[in-house]
Structures are given as structure tokens and as C-alpha cells.
C-alpha atoms as a PDB file:
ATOM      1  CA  UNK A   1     112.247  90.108  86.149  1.00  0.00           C
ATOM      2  CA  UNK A   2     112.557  92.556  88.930  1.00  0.00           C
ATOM      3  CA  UNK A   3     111.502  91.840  92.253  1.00  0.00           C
ATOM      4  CA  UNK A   4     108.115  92.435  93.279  1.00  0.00           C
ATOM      5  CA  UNK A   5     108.901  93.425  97.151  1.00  0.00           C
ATOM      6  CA  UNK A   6     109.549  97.068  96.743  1.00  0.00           C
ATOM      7  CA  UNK A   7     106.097  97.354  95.129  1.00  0.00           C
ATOM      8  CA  UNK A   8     104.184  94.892  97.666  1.00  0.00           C
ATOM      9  CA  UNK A   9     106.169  96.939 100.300  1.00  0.00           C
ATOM     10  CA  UNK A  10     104.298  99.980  99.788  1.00  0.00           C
ATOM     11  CA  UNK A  11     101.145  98.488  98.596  1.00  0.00           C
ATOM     12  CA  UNK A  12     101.356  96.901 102.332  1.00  0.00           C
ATOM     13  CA  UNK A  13     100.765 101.019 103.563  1.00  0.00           C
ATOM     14  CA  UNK A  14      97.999 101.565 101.669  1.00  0.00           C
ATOM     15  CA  UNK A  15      95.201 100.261 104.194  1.00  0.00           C
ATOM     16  CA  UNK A  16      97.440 102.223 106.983  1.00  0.00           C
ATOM     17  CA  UNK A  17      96.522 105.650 104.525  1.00  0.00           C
ATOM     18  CA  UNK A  18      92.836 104.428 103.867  1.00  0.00           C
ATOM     19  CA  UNK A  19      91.854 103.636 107.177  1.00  0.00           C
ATOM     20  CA  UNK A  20      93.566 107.444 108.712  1.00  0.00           C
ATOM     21  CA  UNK A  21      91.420 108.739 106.222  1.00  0.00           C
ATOM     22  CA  UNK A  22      88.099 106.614 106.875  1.00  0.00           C
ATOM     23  CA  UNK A  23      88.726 107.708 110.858  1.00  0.00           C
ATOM     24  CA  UNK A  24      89.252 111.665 109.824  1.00  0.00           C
ATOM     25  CA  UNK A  25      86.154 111.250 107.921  1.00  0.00           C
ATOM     26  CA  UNK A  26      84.103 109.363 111.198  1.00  0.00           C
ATOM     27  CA  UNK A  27      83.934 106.523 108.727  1.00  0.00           C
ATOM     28  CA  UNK A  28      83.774 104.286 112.238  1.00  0.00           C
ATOM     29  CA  UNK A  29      82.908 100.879 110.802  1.00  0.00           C
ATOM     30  CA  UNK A  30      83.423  99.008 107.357  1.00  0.00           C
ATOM     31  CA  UNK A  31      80.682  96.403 106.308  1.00  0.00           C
ATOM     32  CA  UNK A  32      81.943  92.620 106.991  1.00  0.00           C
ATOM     33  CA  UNK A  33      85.187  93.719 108.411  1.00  0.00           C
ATOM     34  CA  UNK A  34      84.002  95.742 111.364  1.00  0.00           C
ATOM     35  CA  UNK A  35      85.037  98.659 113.342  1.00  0.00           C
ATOM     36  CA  UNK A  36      88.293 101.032 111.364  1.00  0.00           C
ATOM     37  CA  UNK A  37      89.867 101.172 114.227  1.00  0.00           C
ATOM     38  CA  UNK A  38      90.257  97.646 115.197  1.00  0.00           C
ATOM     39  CA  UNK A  39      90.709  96.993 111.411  1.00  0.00           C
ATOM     40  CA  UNK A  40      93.828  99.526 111.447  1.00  0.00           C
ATOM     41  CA  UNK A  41      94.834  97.917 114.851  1.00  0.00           C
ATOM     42  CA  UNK A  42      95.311  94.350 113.768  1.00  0.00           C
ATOM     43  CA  UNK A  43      96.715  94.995 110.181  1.00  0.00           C
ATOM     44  CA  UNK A  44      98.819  97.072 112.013  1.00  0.00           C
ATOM     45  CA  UNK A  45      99.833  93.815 114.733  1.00  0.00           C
ATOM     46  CA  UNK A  46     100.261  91.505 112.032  1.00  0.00           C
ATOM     47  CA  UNK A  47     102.051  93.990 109.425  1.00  0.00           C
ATOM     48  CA  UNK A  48     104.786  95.116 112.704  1.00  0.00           C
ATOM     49  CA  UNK A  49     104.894  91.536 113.597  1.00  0.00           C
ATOM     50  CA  UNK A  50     105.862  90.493 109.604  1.00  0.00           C
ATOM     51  CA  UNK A  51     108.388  93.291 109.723  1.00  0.00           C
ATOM     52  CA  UNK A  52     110.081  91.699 113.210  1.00  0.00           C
ATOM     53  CA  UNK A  53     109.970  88.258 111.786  1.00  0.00           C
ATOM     54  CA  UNK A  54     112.030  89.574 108.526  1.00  0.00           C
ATOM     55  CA  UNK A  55     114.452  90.920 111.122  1.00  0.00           C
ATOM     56  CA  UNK A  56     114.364  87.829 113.024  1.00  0.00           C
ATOM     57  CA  UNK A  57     115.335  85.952 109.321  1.00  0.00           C
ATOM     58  CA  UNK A  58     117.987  88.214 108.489  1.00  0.00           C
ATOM     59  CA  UNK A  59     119.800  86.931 111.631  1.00  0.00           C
ATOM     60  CA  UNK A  60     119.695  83.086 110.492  1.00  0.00           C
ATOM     61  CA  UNK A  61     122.111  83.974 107.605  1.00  0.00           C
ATOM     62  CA  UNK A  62     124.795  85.872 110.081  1.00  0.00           C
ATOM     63  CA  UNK A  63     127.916  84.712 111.197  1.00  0.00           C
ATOM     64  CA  UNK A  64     128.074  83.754 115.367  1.00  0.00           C
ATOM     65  CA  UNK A  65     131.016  86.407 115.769  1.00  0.00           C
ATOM     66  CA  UNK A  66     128.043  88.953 114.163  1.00  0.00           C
ATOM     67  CA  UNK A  67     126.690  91.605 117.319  1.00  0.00           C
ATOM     68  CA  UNK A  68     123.305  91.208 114.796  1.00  0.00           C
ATOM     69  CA  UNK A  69     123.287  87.806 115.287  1.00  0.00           C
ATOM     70  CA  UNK A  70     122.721  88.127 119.151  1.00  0.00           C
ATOM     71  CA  UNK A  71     120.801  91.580 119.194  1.00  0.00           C
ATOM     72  CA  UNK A  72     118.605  90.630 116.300  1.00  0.00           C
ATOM     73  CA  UNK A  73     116.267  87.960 117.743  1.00  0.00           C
ATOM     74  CA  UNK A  74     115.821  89.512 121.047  1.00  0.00           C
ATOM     75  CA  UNK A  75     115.218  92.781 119.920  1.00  0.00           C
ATOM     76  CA  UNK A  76     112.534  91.190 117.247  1.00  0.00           C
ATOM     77  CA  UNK A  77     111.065  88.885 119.726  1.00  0.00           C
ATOM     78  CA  UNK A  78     110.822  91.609 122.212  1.00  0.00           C
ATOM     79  CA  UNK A  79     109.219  94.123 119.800  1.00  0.00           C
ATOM     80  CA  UNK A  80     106.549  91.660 118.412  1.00  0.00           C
ATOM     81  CA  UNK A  81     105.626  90.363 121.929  1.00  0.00           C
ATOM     82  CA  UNK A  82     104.883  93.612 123.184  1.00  0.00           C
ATOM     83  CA  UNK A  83     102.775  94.594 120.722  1.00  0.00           C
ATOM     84  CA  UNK A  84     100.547  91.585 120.842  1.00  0.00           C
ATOM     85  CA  UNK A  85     100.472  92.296 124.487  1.00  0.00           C
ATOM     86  CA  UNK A  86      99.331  95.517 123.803  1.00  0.00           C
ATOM     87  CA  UNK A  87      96.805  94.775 121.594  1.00  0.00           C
ATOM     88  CA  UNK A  88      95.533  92.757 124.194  1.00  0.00           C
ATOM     89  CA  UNK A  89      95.418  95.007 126.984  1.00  0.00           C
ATOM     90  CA  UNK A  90      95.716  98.949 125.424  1.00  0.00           C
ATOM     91  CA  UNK A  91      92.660 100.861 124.859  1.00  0.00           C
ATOM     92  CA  UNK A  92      92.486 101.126 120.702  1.00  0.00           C
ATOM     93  CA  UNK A  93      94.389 105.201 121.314  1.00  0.00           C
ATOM     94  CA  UNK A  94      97.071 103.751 123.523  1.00  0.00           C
ATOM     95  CA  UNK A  95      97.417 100.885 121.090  1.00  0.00           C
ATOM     96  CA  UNK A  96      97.798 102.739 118.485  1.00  0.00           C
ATOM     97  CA  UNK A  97     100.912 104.889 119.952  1.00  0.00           C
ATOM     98  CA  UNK A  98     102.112 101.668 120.625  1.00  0.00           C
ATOM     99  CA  UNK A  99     102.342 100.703 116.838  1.00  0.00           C
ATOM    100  CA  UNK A 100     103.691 104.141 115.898  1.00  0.00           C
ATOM    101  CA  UNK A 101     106.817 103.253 118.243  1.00  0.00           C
ATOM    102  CA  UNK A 102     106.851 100.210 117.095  1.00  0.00           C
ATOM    103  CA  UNK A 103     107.653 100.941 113.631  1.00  0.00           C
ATOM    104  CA  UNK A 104     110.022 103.670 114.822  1.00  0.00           C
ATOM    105  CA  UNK A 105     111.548 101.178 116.907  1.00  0.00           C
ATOM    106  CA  UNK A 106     112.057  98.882 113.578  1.00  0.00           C
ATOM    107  CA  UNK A 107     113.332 101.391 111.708  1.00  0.00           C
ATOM    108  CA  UNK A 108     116.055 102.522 114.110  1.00  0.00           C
ATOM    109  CA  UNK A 109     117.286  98.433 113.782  1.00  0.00           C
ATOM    110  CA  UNK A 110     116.890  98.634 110.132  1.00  0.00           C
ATOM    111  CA  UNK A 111     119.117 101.655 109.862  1.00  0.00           C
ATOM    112  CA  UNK A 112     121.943  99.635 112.090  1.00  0.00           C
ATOM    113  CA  UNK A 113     121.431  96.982 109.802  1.00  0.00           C
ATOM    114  CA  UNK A 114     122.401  99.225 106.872  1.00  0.00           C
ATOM    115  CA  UNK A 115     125.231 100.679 108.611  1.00  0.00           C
ATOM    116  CA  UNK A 116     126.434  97.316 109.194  1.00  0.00           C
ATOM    117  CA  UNK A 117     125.648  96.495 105.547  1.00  0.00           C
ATOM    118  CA  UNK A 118     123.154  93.467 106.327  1.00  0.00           C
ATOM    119  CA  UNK A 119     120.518  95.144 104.292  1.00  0.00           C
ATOM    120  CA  UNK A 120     121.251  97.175 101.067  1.00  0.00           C
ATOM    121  CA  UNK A 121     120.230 100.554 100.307  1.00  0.00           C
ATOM    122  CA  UNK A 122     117.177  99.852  98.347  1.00  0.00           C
ATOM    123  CA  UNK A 123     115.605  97.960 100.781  1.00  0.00           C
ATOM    124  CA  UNK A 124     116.373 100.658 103.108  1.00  0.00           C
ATOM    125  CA  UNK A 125     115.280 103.430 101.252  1.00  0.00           C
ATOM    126  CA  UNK A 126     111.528 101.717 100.263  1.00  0.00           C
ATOM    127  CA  UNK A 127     111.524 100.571 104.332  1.00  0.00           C
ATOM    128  CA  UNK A 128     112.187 104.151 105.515  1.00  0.00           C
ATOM    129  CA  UNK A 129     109.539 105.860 102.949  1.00  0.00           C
ATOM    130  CA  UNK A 130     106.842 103.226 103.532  1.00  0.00           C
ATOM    131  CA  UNK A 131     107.691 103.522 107.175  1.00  0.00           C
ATOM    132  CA  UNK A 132     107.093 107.629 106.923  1.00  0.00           C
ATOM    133  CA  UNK A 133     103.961 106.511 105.704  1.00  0.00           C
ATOM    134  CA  UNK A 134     103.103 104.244 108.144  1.00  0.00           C
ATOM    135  CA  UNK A 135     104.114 106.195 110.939  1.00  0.00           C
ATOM    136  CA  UNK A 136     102.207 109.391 109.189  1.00  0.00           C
ATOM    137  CA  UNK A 137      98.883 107.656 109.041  1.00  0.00           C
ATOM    138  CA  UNK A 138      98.980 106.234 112.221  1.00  0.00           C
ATOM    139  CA  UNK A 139      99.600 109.424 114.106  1.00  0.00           C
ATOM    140  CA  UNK A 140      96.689 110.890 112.039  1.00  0.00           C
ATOM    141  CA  UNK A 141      94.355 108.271 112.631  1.00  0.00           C
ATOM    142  CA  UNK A 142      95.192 108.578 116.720  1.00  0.00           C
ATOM    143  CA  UNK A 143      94.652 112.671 116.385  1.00  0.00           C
ATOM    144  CA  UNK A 144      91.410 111.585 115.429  1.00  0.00           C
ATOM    145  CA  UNK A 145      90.142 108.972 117.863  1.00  0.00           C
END
């Protein structure tokens, strides 16, 4: 059976895409889960947070003498604590910026990590597409607000 990750990987952008589109429409509010913009804001926390704490596992199974081993955690830990901080403190516009470097930011490790052949080229390719996607709807739904 293949694995189901490349396909959960880019069903994870699809409420990136619908809520861009619910915001360029004025769509400000879904029934029971509130405002779009807060809804894009904290999928967006916890879905950059999930992708820091897969970096943050991919450095468990390096060797000591690995530079990844060292530069993985921090830069993980950094990345994911200064999001939540900025969800905490950003207006929702500046917030959202925030996650649009943030997945940059993630990106840029993942493509060290497949230069230094920790993560294999599928992986990399669905990350960097999903990540276009990601990036695209965010910057979208921030034109908007």
C-alpha cells in the first residue's frame, strides 16, 4: 500500500485555499467556527507548528557529528515559538505575514535537508508544491484584509 502522506499533505492546504477564497469573497465569518480570519490564523499556527515538530523529529534519527542535528531543533523551536508569540500579540494582517515567512522559512530548511539528503525527493517535491500553495493563499487572503 502506498503511503497516505503525500495525499494528506496537500489535503492539509485545502482550508489555506478555501478560506483565501471565503476572505476575497467578504465571506467574514463561518457558522460554529467563527471569524475566517482567525479560522485561517490558527490552522495556520497549528499546521506551521506540525511542520516544525516534523523537523524537530527528523533530528532524533541523526548522528551527533550531523550540523542538522544541532541546527535542527533550534531553528524548529525558534520558528514555532515565534509564531505562537505572534499569534498572540500581531494584529490578524501582521499575523498573517508572519505565517507566510514562516512557511518560507521551513521550506528554505527543508531544501538544506534535501541537499544534505535527510529528506528524499518526494517528500520534497509534495512539501515545496503544497508550500506554493500555502504561501499563495496566504498572501491572497492578507491582500484582502
Amino acid at each position: 500500500m502506498k503511503k497516505p502522506s503525500p495525499y494528506l499533505t496537500f489535503a492539509g492546504a485545502i482550508p489555506f485555499v478555501v478560506c483565501a477564497v471565503f476572505i476575497t469573497l467578504g465571506i467574514d465569518a463561518v457558522i460554529g467556527l467563527g471569524k475566517t480570519v482567525d479560522i485561517l490564523a490558527a490552522y495556520g499556527l497549528v499546521i506551521a507548528s506540525f511542520m516544525a515538530g516534523a523537523h524537530w523529529g527528523n533530528h532524533l534519527s541523526l548522528t551527533d557529528d550531523d550540523a542538522w542535528a544541532l541546527k535542527l531543533p533550534i531553528f524548529s523551536s525558534i520558528i514555532a515559538v515565534l509564531l505562537w508569540l505572534g499569534f498572540l500579540s500581531l494584529p490578524d494582517l501582521g499575523f498573517i505575514w508572519l505565517l507566510v515567512v514562516g512557511f518560507i522559512s521551513l521550506l528554505v530548511i527543508d531544501v538544506g535537508l534535501k541537499q544534505a539528503n535527510i529528506i528524499s525527493q518526494p517528500y520534497f517535491q509534495v512539501r515545496k508544491y503544497v508550500t506554493l500553495i500555502v504561501v499563495a493563499s496566504l498572501i491572497v487572503s492578507a491582500v484582502q484584509l
